[in-house]
N, C-alpha and C. Protein backbone atom coordinates (compact mmCIF):
# COMPACT_ATOMS: atom_id res chain seq x y z
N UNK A 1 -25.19 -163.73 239.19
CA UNK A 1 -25.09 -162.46 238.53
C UNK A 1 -26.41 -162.19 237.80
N UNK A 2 -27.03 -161.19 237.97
CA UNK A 2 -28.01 -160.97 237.25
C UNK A 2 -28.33 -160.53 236.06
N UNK A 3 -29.05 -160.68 235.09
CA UNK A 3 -29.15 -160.80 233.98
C UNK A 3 -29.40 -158.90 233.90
N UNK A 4 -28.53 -158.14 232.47
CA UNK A 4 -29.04 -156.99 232.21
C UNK A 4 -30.32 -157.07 230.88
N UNK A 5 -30.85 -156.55 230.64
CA UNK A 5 -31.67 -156.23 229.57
C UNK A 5 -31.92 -154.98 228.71
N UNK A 6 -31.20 -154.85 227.50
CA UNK A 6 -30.96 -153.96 227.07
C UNK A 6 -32.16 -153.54 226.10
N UNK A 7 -32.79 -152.45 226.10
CA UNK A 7 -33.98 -151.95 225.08
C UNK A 7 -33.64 -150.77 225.09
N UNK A 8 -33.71 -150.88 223.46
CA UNK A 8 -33.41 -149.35 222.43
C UNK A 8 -34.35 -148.71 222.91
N UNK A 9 -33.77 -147.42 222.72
CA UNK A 9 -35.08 -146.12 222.74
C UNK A 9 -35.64 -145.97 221.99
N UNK A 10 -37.09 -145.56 221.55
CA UNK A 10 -37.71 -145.96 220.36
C UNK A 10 -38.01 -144.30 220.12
N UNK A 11 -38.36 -143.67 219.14
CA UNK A 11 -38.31 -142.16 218.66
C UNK A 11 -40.46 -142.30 218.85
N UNK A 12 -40.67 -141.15 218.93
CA UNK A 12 -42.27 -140.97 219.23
C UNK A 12 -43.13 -141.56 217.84
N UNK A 13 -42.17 -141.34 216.67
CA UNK A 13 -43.04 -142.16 215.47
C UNK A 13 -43.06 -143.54 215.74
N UNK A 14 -42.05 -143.67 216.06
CA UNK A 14 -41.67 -145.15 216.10
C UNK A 14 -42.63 -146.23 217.28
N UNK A 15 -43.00 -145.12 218.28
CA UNK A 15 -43.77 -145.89 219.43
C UNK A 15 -45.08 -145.16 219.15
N UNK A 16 -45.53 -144.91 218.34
CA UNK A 16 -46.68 -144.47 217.99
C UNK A 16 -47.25 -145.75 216.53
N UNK A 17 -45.74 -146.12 215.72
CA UNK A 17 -46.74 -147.26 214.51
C UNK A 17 -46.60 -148.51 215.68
N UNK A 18 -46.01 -149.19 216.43
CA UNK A 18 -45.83 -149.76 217.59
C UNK A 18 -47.33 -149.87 217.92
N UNK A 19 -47.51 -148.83 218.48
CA UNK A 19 -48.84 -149.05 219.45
C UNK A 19 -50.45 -149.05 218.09
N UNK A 20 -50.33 -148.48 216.94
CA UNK A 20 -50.85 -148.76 215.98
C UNK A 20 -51.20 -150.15 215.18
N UNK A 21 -49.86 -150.97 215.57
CA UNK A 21 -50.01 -152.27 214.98
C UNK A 21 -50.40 -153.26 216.23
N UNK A 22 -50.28 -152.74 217.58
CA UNK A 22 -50.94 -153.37 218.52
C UNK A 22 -52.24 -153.28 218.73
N UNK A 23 -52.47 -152.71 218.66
CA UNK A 23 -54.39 -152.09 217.91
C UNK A 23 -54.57 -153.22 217.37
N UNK A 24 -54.16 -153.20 216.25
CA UNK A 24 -54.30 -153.46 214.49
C UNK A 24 -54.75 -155.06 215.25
N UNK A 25 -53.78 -155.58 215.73
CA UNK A 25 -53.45 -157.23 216.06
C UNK A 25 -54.03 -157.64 217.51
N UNK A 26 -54.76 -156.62 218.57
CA UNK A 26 -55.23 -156.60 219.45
C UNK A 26 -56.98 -156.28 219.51
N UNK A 27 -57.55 -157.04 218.53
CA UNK A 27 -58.76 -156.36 218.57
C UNK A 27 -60.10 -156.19 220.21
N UNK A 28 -59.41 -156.79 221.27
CA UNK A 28 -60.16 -157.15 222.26
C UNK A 28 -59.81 -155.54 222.51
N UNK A 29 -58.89 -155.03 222.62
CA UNK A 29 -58.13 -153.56 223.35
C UNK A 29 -58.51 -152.23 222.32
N UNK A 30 -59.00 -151.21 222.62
CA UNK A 30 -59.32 -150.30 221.78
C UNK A 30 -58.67 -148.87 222.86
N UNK A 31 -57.83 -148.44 221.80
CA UNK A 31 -57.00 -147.39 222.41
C UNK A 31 -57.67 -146.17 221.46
N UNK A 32 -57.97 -145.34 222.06
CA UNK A 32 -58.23 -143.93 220.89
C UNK A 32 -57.52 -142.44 221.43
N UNK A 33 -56.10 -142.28 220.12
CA UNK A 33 -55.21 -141.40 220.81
C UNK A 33 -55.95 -140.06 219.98
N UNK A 34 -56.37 -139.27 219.97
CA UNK A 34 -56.22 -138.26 219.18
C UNK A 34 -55.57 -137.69 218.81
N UNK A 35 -55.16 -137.17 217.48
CA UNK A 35 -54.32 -136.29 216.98
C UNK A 35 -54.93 -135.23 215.94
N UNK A 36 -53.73 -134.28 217.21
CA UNK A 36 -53.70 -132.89 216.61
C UNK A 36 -53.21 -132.56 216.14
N UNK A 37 -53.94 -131.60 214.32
CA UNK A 37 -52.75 -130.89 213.84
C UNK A 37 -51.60 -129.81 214.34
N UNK A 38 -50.54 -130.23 214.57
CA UNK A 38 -49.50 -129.35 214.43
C UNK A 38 -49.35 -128.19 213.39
N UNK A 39 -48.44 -127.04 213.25
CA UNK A 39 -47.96 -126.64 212.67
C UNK A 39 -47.13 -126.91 211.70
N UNK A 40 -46.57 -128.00 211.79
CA UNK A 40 -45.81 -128.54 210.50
C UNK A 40 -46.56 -129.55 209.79
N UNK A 41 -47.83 -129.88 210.64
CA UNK A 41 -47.88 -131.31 209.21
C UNK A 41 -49.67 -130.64 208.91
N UNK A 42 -49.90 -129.42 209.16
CA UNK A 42 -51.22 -128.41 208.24
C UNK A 42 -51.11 -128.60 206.89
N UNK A 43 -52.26 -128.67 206.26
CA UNK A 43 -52.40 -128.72 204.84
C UNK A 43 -51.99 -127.24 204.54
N UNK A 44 -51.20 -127.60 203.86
CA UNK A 44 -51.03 -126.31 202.83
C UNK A 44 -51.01 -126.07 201.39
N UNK A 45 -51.38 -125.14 200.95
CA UNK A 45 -51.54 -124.62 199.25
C UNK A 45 -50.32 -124.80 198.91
N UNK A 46 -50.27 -125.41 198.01
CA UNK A 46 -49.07 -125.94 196.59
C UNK A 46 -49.01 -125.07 195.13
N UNK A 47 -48.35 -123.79 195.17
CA UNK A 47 -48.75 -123.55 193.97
C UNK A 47 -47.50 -123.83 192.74
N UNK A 48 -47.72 -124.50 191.64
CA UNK A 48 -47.06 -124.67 190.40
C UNK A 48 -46.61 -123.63 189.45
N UNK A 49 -45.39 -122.70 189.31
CA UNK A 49 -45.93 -121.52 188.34
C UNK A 49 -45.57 -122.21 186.97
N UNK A 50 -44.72 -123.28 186.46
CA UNK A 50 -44.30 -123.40 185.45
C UNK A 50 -44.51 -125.19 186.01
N UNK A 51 -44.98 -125.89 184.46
CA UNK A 51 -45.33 -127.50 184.45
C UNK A 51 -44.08 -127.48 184.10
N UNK A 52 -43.26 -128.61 184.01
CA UNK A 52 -42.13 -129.36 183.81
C UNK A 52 -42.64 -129.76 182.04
N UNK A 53 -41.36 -129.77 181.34
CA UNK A 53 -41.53 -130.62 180.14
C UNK A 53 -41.21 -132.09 180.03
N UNK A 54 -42.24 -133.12 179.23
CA UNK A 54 -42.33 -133.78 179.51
C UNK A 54 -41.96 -134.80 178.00
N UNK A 55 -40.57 -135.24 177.79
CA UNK A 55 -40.54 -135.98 176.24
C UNK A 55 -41.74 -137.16 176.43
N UNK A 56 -42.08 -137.15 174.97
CA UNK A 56 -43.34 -138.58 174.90
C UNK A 56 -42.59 -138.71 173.39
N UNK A 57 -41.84 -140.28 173.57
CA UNK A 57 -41.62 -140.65 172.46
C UNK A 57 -42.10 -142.09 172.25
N UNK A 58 -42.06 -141.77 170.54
CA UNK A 58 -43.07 -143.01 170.05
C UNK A 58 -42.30 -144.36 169.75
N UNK A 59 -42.44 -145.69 169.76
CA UNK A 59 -41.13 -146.54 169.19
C UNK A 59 -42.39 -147.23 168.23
N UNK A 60 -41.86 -148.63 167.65
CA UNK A 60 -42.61 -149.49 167.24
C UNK A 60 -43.45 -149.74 167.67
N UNK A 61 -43.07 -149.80 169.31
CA UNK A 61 -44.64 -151.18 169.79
C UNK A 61 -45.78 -149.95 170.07
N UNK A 62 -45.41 -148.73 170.03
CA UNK A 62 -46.28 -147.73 170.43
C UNK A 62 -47.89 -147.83 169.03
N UNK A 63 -46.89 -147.51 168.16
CA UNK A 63 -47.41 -147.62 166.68
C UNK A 63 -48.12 -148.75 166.19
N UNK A 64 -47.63 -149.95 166.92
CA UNK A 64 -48.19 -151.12 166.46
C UNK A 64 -49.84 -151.14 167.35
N UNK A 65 -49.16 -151.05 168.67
CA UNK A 65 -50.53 -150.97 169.58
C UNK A 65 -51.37 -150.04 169.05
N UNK A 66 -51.42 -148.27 168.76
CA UNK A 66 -52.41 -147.86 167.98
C UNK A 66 -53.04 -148.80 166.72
N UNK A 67 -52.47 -148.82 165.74
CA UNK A 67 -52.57 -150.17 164.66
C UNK A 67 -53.95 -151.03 165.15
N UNK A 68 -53.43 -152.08 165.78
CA UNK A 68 -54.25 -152.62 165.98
C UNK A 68 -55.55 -152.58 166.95
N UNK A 69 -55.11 -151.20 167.74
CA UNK A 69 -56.43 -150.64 168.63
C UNK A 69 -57.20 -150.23 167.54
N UNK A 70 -57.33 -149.73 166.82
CA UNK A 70 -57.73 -148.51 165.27
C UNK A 70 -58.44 -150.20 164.72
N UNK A 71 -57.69 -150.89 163.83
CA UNK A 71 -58.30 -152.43 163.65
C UNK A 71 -59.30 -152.89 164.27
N UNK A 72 -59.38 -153.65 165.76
CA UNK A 72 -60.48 -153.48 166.70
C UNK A 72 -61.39 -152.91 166.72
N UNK A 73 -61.24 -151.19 166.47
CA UNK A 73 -62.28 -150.51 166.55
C UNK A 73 -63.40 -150.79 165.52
N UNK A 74 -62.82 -151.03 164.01
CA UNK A 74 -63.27 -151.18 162.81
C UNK A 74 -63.80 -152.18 162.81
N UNK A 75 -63.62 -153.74 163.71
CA UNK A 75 -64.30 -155.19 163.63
C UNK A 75 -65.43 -154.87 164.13
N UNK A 76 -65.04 -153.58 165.23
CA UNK A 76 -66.84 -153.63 166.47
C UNK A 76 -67.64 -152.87 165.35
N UNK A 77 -67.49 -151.62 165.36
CA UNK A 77 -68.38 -151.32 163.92
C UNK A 77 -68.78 -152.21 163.06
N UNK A 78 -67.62 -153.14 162.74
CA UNK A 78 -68.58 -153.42 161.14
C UNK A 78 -69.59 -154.52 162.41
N UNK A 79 -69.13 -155.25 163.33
CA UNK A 79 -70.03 -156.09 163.96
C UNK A 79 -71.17 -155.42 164.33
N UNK A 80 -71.32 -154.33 164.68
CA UNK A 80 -72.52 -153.40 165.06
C UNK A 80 -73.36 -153.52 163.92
N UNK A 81 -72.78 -153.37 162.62
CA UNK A 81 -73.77 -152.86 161.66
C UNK A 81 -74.33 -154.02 160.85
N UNK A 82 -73.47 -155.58 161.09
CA UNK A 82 -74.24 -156.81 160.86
C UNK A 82 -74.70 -156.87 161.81
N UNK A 83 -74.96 -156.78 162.39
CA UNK A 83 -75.98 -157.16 164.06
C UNK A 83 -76.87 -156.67 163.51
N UNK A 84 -77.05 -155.20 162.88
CA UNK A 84 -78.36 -154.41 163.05
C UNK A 84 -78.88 -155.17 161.31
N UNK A 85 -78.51 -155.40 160.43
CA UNK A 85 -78.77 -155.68 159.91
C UNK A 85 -79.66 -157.12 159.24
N UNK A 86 -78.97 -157.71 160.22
CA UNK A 86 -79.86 -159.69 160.37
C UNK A 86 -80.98 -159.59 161.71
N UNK A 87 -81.04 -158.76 161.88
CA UNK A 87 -82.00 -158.48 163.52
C UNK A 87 -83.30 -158.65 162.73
N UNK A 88 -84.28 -159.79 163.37
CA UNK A 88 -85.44 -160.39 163.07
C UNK A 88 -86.47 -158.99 163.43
């Protein structure tokens, strides 16, 4: 009895990343398909009339991290201004 062999149908995206990753992993073989824009996948203008609102809330660690960014800032300064000051 002979053996059947069953293979799915594959959709045109689907045999298109297929033959993309055979490329990819076939470097002796160089296939060059061109593609054309269609009508559905054209760049098109996006326009926004109204931004979305956006909550920004603050907790502790928000406050703390400014804190000690603000701190930091104040060590490099004062280090800037002993630097300039002991400079031979």
């Amino acid at each position: 009895m002979p053996k059947t062999i069953i293979r799915p149908i594959l959709s045109k995206q689907k045999a298109l990343r297929l033959r993309s990753l055979a490329n990819l992993t076939a470097p002796h073989r160089e296939i060059a398909i061109p593609i054309q824009p269609t009508p559905a996948n054209q760049e098109k203008t996006i326009r926004v009339p109204e931004l979305p609102t956006v909550n920004v809330r603050t907790d502790g660690w928000t406050k703390t991290y400014v804190f000690f960014t603000g701190g930091l800032f104040l060590v490099g300064i004062f280090g800037v201004r002993v630097s300039n000051v002991y400079t031979v």
